[in-house]
Protein backbone atom coordinates (compact mmCIF):
# COMPACT_ATOMS: atom_id res chain seq x y z
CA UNK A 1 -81.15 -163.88 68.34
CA UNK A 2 -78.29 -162.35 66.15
CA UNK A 3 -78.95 -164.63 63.73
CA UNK A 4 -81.88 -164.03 63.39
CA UNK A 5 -81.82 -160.68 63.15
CA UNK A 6 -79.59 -160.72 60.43
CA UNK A 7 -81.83 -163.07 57.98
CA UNK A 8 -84.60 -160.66 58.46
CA UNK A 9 -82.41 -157.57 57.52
CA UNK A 10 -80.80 -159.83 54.22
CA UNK A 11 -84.29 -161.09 53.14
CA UNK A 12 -85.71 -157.46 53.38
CA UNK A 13 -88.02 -157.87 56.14
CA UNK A 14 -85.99 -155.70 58.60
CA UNK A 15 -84.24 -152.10 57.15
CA UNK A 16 -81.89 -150.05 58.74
CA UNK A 17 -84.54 -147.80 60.03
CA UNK A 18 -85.97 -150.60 61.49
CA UNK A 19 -82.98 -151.05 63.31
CA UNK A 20 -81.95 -147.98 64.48
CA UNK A 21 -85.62 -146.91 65.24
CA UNK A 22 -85.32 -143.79 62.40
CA UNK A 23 -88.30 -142.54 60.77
CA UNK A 24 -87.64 -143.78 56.97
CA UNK A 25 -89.76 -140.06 55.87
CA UNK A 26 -87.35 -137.13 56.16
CA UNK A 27 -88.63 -133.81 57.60
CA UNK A 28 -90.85 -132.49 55.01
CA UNK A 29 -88.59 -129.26 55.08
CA UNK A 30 -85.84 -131.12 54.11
CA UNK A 31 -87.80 -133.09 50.48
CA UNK A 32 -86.66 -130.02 48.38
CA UNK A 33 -90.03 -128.50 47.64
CA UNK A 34 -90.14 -124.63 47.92
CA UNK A 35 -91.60 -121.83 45.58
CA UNK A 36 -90.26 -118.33 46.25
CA UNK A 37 -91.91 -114.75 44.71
CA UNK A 38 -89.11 -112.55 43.81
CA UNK A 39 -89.87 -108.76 43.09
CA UNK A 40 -87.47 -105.42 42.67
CA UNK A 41 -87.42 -102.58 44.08
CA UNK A 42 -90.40 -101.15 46.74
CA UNK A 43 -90.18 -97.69 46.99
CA UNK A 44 -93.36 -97.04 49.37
CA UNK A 45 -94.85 -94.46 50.59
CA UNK A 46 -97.86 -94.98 51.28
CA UNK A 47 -100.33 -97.91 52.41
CA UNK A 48 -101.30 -100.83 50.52
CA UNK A 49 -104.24 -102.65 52.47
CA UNK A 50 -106.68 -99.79 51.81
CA UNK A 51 -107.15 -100.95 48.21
CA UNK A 52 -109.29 -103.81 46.65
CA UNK A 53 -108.68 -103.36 42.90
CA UNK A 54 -108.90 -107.54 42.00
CA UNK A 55 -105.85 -107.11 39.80
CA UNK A 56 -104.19 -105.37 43.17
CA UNK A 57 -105.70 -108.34 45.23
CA UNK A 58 -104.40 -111.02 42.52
CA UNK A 59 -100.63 -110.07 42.99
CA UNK A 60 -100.87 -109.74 46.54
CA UNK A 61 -102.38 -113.09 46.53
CA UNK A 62 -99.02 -114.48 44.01
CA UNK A 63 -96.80 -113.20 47.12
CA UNK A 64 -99.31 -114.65 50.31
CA UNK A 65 -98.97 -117.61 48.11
CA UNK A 66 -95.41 -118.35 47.82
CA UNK A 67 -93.50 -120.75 50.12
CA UNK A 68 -91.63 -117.72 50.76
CA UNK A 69 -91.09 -113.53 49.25
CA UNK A 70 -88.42 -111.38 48.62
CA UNK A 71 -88.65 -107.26 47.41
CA UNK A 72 -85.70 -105.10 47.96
CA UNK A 73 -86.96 -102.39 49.96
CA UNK A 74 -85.42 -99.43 48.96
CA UNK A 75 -86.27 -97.37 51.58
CA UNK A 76 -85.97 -95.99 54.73
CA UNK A 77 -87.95 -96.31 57.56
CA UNK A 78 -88.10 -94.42 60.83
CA UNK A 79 -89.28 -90.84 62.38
CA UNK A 80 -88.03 -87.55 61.65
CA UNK A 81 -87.61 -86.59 65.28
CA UNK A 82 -85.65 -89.40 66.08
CA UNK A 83 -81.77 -89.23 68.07
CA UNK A 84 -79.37 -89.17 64.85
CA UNK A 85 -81.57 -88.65 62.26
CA UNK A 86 -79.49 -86.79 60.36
CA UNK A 87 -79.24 -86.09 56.55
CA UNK A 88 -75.92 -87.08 54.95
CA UNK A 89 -74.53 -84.29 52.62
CA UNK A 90 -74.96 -86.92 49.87
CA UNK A 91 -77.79 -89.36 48.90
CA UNK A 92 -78.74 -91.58 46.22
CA UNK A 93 -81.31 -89.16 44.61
CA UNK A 94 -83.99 -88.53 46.57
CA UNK A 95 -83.37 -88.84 50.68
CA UNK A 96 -85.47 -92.17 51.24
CA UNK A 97 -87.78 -92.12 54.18
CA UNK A 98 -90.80 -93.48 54.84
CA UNK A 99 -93.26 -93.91 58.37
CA UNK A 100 -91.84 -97.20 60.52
CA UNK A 101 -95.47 -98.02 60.13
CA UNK A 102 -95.33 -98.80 56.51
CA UNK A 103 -92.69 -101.48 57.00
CA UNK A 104 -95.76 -103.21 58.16
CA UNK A 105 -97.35 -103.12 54.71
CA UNK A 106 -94.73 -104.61 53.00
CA UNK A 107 -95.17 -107.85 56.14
CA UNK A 108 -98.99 -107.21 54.33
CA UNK A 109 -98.30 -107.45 51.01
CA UNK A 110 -96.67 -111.33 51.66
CA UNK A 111 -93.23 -110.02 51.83
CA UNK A 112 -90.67 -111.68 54.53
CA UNK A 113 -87.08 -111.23 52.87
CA UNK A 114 -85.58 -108.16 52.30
CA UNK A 115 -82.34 -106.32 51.19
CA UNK A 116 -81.14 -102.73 52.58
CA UNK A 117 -77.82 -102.69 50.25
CA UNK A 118 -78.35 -100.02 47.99
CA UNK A 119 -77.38 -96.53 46.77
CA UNK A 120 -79.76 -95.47 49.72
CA UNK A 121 -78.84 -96.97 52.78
CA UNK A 122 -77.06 -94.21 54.31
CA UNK A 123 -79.51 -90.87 53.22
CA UNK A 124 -79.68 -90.41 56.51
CA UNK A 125 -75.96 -91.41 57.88
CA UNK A 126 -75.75 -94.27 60.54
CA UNK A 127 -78.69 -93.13 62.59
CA UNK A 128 -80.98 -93.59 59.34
CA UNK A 129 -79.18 -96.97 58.83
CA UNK A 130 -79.53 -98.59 62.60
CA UNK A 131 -83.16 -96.97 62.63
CA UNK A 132 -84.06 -98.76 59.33
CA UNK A 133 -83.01 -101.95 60.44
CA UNK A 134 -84.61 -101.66 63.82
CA UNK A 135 -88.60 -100.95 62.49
CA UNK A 136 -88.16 -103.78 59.73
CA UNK A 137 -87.35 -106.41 62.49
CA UNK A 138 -90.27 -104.65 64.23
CA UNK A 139 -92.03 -105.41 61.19
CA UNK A 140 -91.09 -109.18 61.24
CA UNK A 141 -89.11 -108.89 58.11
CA UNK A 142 -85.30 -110.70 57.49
CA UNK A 143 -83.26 -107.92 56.76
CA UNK A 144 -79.66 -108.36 55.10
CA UNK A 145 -77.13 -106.43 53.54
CA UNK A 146 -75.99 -103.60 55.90
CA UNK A 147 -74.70 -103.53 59.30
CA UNK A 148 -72.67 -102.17 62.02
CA UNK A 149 -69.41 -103.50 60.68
CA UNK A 150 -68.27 -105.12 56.97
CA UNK A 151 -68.65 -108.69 58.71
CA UNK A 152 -71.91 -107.83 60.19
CA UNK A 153 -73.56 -106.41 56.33
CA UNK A 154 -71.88 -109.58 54.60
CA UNK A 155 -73.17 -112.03 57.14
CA UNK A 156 -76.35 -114.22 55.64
CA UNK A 157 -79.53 -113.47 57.10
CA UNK A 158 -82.12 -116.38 57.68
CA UNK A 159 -85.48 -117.39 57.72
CA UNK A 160 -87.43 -120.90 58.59
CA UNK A 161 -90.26 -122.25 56.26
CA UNK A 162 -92.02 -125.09 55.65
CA UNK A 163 -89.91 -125.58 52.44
CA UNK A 164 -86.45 -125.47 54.32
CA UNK A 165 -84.69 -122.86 55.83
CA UNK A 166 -83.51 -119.58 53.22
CA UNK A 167 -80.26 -117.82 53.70
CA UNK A 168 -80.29 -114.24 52.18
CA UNK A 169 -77.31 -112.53 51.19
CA UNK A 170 -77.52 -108.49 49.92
CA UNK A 171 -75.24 -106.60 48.45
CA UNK A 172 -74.79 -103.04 45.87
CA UNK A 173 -72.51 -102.12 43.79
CA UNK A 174 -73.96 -98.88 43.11
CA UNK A 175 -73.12 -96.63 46.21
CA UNK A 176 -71.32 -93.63 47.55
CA UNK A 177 -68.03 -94.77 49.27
CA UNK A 178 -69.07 -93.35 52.60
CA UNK A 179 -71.60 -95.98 51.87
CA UNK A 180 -69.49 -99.02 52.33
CA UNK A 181 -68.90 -100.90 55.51
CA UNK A 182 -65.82 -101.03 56.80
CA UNK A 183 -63.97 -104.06 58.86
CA UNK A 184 -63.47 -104.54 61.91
CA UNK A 185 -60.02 -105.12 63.97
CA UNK A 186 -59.42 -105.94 67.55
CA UNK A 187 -58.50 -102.21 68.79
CA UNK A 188 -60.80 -100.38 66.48
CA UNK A 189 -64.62 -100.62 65.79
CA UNK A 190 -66.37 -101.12 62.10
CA UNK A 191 -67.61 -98.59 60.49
CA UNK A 192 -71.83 -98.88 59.83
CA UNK A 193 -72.87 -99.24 56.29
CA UNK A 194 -73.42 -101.80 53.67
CA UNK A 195 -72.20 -104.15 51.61
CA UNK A 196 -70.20 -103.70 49.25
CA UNK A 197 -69.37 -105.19 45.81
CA UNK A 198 -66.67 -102.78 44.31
CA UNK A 199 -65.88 -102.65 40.31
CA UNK A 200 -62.75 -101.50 38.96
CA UNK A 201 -63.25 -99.62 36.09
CA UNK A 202 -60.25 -99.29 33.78
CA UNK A 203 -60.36 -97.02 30.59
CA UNK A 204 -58.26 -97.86 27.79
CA UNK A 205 -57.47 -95.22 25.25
CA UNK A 206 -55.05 -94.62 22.19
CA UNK A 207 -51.36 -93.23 21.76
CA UNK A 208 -52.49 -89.83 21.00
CA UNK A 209 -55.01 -89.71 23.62
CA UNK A 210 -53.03 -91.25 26.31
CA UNK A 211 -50.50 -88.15 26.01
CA UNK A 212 -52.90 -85.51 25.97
CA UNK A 213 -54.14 -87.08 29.39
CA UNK A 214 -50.83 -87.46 30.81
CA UNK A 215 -50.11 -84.11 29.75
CA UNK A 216 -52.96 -82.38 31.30
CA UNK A 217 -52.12 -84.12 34.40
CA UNK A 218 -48.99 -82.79 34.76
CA UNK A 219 -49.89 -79.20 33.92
CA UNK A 220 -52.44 -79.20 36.09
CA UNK A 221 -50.52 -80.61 38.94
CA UNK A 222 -52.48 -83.20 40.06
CA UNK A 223 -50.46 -85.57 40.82
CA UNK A 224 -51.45 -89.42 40.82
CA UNK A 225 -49.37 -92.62 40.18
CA UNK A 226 -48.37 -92.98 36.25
CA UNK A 227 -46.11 -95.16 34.41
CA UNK A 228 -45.14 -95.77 30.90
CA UNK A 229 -48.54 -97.39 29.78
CA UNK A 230 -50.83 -96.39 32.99
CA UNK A 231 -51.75 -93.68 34.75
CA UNK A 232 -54.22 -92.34 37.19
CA UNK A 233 -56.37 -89.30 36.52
CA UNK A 234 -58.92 -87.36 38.64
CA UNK A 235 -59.94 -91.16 40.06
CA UNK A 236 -60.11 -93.22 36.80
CA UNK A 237 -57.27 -95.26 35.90
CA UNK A 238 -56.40 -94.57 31.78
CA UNK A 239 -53.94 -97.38 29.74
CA UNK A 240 -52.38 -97.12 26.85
CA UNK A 241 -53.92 -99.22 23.60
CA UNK A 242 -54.46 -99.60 20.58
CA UNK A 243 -58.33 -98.18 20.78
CA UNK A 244 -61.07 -96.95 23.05
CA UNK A 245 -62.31 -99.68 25.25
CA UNK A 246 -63.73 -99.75 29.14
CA UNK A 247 -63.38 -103.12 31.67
CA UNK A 248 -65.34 -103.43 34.65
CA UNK A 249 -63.89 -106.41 37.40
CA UNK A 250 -65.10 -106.79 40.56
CA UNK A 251 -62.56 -106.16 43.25
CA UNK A 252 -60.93 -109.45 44.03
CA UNK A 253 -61.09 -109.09 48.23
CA UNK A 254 -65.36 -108.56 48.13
CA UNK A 255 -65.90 -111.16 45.62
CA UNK A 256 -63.50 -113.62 47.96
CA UNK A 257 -65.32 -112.26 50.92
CA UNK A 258 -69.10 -113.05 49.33
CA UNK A 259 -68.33 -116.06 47.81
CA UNK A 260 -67.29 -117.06 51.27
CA UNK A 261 -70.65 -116.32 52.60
CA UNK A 262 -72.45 -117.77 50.19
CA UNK A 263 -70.78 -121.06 50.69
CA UNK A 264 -70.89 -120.81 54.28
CA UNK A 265 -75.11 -119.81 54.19
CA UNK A 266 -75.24 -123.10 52.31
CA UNK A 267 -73.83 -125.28 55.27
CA UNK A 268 -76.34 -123.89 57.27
CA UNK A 269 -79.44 -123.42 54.92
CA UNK A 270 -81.67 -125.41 52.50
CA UNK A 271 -82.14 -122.22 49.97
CA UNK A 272 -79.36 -119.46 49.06
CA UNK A 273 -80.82 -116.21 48.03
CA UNK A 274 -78.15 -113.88 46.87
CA UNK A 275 -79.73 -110.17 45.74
CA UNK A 276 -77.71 -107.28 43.92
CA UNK A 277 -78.59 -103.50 43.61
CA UNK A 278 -76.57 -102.77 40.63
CA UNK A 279 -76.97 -99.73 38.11
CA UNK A 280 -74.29 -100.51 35.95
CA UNK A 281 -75.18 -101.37 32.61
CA UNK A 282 -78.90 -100.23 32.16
CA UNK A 283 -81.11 -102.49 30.68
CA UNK A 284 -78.21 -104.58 29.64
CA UNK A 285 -75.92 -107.03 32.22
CA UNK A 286 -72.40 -105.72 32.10
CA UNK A 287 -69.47 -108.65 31.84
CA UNK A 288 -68.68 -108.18 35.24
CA UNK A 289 -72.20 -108.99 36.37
CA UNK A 290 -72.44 -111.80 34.68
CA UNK A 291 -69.68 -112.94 36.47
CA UNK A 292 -70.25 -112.42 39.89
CA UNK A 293 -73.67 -114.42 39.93
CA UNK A 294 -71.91 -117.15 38.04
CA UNK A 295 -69.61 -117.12 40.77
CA UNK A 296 -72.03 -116.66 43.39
CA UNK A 297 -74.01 -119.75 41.97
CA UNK A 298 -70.80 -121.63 41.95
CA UNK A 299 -70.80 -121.29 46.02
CA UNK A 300 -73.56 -122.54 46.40
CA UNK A 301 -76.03 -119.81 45.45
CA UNK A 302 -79.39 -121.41 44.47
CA UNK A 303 -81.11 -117.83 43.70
CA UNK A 304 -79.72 -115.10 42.16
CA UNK A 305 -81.84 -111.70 42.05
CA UNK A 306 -80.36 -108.34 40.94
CA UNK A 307 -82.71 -105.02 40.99
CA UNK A 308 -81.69 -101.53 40.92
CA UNK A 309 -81.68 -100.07 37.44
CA UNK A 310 -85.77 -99.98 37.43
CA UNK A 311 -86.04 -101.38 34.21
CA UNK A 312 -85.97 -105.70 33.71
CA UNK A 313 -83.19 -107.27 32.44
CA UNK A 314 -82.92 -110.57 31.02
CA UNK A 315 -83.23 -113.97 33.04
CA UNK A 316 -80.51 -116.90 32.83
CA UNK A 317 -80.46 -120.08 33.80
CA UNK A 318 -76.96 -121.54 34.93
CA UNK A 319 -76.53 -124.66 36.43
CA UNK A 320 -80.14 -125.16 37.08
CA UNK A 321 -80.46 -122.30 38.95
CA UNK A 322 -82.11 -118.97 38.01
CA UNK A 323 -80.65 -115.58 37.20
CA UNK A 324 -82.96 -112.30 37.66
CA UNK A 325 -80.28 -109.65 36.71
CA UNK A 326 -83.72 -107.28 37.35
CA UNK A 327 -87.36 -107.11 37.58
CA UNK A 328 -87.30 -103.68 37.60
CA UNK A 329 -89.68 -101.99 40.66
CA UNK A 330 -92.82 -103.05 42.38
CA UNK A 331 -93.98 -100.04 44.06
CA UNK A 332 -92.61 -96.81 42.55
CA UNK A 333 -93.81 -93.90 45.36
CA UNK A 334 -90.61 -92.14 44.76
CA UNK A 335 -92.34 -88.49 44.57
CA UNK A 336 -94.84 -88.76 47.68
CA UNK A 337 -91.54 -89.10 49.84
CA UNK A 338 -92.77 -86.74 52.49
CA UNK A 339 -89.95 -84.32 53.31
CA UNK A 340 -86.26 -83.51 51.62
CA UNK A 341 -83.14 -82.01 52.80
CA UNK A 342 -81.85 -78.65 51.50
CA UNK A 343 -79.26 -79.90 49.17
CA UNK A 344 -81.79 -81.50 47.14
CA UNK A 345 -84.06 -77.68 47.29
CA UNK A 346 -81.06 -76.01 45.67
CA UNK A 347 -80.43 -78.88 43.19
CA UNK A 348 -83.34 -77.76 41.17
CA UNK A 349 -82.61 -73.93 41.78
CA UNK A 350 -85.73 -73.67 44.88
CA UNK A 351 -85.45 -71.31 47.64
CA UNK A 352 -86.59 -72.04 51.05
CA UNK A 353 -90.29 -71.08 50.40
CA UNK A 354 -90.40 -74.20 48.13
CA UNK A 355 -92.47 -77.18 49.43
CA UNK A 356 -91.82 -80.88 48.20
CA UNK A 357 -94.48 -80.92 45.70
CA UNK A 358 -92.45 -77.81 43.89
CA UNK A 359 -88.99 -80.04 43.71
CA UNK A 360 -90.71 -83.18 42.59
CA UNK A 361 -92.49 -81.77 39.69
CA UNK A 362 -89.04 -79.24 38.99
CA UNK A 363 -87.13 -82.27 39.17
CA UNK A 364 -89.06 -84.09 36.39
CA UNK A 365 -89.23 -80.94 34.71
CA UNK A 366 -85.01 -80.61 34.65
CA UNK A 367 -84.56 -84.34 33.65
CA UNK A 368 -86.94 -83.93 30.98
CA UNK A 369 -89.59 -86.15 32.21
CA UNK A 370 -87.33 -88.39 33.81
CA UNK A 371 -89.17 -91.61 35.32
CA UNK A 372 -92.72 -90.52 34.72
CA UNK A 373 -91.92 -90.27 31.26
CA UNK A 374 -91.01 -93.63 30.30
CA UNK A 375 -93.27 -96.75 30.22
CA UNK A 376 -90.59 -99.40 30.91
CA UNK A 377 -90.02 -97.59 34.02
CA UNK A 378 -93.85 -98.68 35.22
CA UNK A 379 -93.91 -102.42 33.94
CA UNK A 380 -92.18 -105.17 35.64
CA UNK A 381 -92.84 -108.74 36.58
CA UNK A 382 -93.25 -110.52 40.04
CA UNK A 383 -91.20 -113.97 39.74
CA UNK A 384 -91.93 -117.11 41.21
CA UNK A 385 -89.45 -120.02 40.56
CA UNK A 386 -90.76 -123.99 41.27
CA UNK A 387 -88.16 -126.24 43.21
CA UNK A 388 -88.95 -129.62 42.99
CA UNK A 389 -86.85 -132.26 45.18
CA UNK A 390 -83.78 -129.73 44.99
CA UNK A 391 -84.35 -129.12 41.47
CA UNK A 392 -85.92 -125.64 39.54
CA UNK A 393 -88.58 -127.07 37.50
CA UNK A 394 -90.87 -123.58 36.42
CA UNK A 395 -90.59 -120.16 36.84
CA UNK A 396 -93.93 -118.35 36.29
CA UNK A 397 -93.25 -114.64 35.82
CA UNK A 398 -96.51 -112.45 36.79
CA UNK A 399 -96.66 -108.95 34.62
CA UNK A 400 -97.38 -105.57 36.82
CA UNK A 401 -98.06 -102.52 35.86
CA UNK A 402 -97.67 -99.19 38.27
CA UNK A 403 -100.01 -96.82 36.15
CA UNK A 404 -97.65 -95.44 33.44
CA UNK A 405 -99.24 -91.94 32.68
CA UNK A 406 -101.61 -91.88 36.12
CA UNK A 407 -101.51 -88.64 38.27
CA UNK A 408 -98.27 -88.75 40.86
CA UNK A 409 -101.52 -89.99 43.94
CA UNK A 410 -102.44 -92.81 42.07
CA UNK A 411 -98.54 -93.93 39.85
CA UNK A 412 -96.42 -96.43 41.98
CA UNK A 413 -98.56 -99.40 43.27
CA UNK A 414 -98.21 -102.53 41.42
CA UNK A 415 -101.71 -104.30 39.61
CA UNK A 416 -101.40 -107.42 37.24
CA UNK A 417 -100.74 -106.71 33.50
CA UNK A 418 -103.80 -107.69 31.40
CA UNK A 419 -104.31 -107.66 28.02
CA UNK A 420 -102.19 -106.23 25.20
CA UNK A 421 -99.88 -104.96 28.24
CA UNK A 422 -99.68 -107.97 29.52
CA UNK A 423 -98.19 -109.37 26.50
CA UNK A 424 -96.08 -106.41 25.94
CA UNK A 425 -94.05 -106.71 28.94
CA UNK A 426 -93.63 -110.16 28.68
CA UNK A 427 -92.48 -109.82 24.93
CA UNK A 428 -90.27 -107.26 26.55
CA UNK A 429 -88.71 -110.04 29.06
CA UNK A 430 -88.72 -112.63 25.57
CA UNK A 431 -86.37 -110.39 24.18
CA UNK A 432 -83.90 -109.84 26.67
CA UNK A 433 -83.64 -113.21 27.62
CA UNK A 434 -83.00 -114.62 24.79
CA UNK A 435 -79.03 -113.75 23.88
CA UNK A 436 -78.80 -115.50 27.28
CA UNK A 437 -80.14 -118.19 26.52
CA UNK A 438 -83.45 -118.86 28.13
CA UNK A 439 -86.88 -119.05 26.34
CA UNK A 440 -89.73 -117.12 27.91
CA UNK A 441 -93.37 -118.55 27.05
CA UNK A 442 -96.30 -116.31 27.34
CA UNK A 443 -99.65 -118.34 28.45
CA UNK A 444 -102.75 -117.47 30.14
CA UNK A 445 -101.57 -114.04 31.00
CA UNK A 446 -98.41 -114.51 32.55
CA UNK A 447 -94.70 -115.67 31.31
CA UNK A 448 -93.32 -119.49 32.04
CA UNK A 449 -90.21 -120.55 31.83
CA UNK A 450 -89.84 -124.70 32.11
CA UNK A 451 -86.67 -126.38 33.35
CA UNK A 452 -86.21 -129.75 33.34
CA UNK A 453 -84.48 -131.85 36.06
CA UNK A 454 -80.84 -131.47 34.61
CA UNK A 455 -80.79 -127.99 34.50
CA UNK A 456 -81.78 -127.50 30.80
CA UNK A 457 -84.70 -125.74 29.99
CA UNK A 458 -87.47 -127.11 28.24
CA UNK A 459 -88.36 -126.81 24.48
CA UNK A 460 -91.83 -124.41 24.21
């Protein structure tokens, strides 16, 4: 019987599965096939399924649509009155907070993935922090990038799909120390917070300079480590050169630490998602950025998504995987926050018969128009990369506009671009992506980016 088992297999009749009894057709989840809408920063405030616009209805439907959706909420949610609610005597502008209940909106809006690492996560100290994460899991949402220890905010976060199983990975580099999440050790708990990506800044400077710095140290009595060709001054560390220059590296132990995540997320998931709040370098990607999601990538990363200076930045494509160093905000309710702390009251020179509608509008008033001001501020895109069997094939990019010039009720929620603006943003997106490389088509309304299956992109 042997035998003639063993013709069948050689003349094809019999395969292994046949043999083993295995289903030759994998688990669908497993074939590769995924699409996944990226968007930046949701500052919200206030509802979203009370409106019907069709161009409000069309981007919900891009998100509801996607295999999968990712926004970095960049806010706080949870109720004044609750234990530990307490503001911190330092925020990241305005002290984020929001009703639990509009965590739900975001679930709404097609939204499933989302970061907490940012210059915000602790406006409201550790209570603010724990509370935030509790009424997003209430809200059904995958939450990563803080925690109540540094191994607990680096750890992956996961969710299960019908295209494979994501990992999500969140971390800032733009924070307050007190920010940062500290380790754990066997006889002393973590400290709460987020985590962190730390750059080193170093500033190099000139002969003459260099002495009038070291000078005014030591005069001053301020102490600090020095040495023939560095020193340290009020925080910074200064070198001697031969002209003015500035380096940014990422601290060696968190990009050890991430990378280490991000290769274990990949043992365990389909999809990587690694995010990034990250206000260094405006509109442009500072050389330490580009690093880090190069390196990130090179662990495994298959999504890279960076938000935080509210403005786009270009897109990359490394590896055959995609780079969004930012796509700038998708809901931008930053002045219908409800309530604010004193510090923020005597900021703007109010008294304590000020109300919050006084310090938002003295606030743009001091900053010279500050967000309202500025158009690039309002526009963004929604992002929806194509995998096909493990490979990035398209990346449609969906133009939104948040009412540039609207009264403060109506500014902040996120339509589709049409038109002229349309084209304008996605010109916008043309021209800072292409020093890096990638070509940005714009056709029937929205921007496409091809990729073939090596990696390269496609010609127009």
């Amino acid at each position: 019987m042997k035998r003639v088992i063993l013709w069948f297999a050689v003349m094809g009749v019999l395969t292994p599965a046949h043999l083993t009894g295995q289903q030759t057709q994998p688990h669908r989840d497993g074939l590769g096939d995924i699409t996944i809408a990226l968007a930046g920063d949701a500052i919200i405030t206030r509802q979203l399924r009370v409106f019907e616009e069709p161009e409000f209805l069309e981007i919900r439907d891009v998100i509801r649509g996607a295999t999968t959706a990712f926004v970095n909420a960049e806010m706080l949610f949870f109720d004044y009155d609750e234990p530990e609610i307490i503001p911190s005597s330092q925020s990241g502008g305005t002290y984020m907070r929001a009703e639990p209940e509009l965590a739900d909106e975001l679930a709404w809006m097609g939204f499933d993935m989302v970061s907490t690492a940012n210059n915000h996560s602790l406006d409201f100290s550790y209570g603010g922090l724990r509370s935030n994460n509790h009424w997003l899991r209430q809200a059904g949402l995958v939450a990563a990038g803080t925690g109540e220890n540094l191994a607990e905010a680096r750890a992956p976060k996961y969710l299960d799909t019908p295209g494979g199983r994501v990992a999500l990975i969140s971390v800032s580099s733009s924070f307050a120390d007190f920010n940062r999440a500290g380790p754990q050790r066997k006889d002393m708990r973590g400290r709460p917070g987020l985590n962190p990506l730390r750059v080193e800044t170093t500033y190099y400077v000139p002969e003459a300079e260099f002495q009038q710095l070291s000078r005014v140290r030591g005069e001053l009595g301020m102490g600090g480590r020095g040495g023939d060709d560095r020193i340290q001054f009020m925080g910074a560390t200064f070198v001697r050169s031969d002209e003015f220059a500035v380096t940014n590296v990422v601290n060696a132990y968190d990009l050890e630490e991430i990378t280490a995540s991000v290769s274990d997320a990949k043992q365990q998931a389909n999809w990587v998602i690694v995010s990034s709040h990250t206000h260094q370098g405006g509109a442009g990607v500072a050389d330490f950025f580009s690093e880090f999601t190069h390196a990130v990538i090179d662990a495994g990363a298959d999504i890279f998504v960076g938000h935080g200076p509210h403005v786009l930045r270009g897109i990359e494509i490394y590896k055959g995987r995609p780079i969004f160093y930012s796509l700038g905000n998708f809901l931008m309710e930053n002045e219908t926050v409800e309530l604010q702390p004193w510090e923020n009251y005597d900021g703007v020179d109010l008294d304590d018969h000020a109300l919050p509608g006084d310090f938002y509008t003295a606030r743009i008033e001091r900053s010279g128009g500050s967000f309202p001001a500025q158009a690039a501020y309002w526009e963004a895109v929604v992002a929806v990369p194509v995998f096909r069997g493990g490979d990035l094939t398209r990346i449609d990019l969906h133009p939104i506009t948040m009412g540039h010039g609207l009264e403060r009720p109506q500014r902040g929620r996120p339509l589709a671009a049409k038109g002229d603006l349309a084209r304008t943003i996605i010109t916008r997106l043309q021209e800072l992506s292409r020093p890096l490389g990638t070509e940005v088509n714009f056709e029937n309304g929205i921007g496409v980016i091809r990729v073939g299956r090596a990696g390269r992109e496609d010609g127009p």
